[in-house]
C-alpha atoms as a PDB file:
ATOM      1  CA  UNK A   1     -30.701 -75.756 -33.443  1.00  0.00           C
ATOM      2  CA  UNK A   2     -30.953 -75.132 -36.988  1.00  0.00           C
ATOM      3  CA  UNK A   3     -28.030 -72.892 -38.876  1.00  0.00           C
ATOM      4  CA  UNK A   4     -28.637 -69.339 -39.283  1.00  0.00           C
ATOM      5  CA  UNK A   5     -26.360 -67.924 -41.822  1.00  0.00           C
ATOM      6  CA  UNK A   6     -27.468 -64.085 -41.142  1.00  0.00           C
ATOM      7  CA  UNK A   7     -25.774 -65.206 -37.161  1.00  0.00           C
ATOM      8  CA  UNK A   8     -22.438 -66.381 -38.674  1.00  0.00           C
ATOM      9  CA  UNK A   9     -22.240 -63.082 -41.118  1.00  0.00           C
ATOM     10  CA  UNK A  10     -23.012 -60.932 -37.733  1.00  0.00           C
ATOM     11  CA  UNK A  11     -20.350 -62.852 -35.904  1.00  0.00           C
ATOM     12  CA  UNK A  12     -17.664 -62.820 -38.469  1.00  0.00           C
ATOM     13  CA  UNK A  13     -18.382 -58.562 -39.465  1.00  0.00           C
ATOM     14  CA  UNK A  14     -16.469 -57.434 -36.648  1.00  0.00           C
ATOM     15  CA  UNK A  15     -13.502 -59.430 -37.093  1.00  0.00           C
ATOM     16  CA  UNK A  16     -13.416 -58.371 -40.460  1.00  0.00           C
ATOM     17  CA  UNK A  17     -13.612 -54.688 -39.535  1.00  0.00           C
ATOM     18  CA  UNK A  18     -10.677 -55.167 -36.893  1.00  0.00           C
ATOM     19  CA  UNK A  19      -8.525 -57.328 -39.652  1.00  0.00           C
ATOM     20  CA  UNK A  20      -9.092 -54.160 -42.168  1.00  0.00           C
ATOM     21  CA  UNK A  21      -8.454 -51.581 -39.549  1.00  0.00           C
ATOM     22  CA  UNK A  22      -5.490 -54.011 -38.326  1.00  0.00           C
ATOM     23  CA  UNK A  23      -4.079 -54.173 -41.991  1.00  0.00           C
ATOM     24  CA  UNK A  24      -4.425 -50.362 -42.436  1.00  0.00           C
ATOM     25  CA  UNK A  25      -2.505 -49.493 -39.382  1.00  0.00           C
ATOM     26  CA  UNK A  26       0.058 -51.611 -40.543  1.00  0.00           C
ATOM     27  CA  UNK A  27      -0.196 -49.997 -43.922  1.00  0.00           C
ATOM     28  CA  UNK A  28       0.621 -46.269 -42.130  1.00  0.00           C
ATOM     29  CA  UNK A  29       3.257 -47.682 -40.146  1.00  0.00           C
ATOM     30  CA  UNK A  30       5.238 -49.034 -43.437  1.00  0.00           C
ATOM     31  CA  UNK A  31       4.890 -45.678 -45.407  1.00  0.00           C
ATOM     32  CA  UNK A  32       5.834 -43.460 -42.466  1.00  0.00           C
ATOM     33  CA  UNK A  33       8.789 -46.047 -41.736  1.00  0.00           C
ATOM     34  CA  UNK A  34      10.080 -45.985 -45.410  1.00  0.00           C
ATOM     35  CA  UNK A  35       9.594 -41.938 -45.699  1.00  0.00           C
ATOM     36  CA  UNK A  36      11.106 -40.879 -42.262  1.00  0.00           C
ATOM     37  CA  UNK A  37      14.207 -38.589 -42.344  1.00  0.00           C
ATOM     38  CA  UNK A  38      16.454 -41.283 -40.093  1.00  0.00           C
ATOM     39  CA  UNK A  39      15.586 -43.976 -43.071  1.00  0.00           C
ATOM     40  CA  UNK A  40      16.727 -41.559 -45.842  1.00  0.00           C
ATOM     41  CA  UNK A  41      20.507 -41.652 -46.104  1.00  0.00           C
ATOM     42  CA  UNK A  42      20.001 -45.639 -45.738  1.00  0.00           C
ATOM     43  CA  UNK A  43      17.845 -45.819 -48.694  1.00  0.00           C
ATOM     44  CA  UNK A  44      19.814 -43.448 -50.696  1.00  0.00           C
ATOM     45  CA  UNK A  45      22.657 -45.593 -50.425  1.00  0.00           C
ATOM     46  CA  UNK A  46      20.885 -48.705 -50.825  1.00  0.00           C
ATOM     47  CA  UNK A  47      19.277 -47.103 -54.508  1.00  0.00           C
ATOM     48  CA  UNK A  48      23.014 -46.322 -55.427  1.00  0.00           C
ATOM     49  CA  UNK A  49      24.106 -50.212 -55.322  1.00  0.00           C
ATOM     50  CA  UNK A  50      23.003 -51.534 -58.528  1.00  0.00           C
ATOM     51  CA  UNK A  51      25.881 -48.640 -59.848  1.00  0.00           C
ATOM     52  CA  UNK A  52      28.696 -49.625 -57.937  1.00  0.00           C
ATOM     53  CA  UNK A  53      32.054 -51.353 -59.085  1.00  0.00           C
ATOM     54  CA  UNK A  54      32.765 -54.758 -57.440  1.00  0.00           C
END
């Protein structure tokens, strides 16, 4: 059976459309983590550390 690179490419397209769609989710899941009221005061207070007295 010789190799057929135009069957790899076909097999390997999907999973490279799931990894994107995969990484994007991801993606929307960090920025709505990070900008979500609850996470506010935390970062707030975090931003404020470099400022305070030991």
């Amino acid at each position: 059976m010789p190799f057929d690179i135009n069957t790899l490419w076909e097999m390997i397209t999907p999973l490279r459309e799931i990894a994107t769609l995969v990484s994007f989710g991801s993606f929307l899941g960090i920025v709505w983590w990070a900008w979500s009221k609850r996470r506010s005061n935390d970062f707030s207070e975090a931003a404020n550390l470099p400022f305070q007295q030991d």
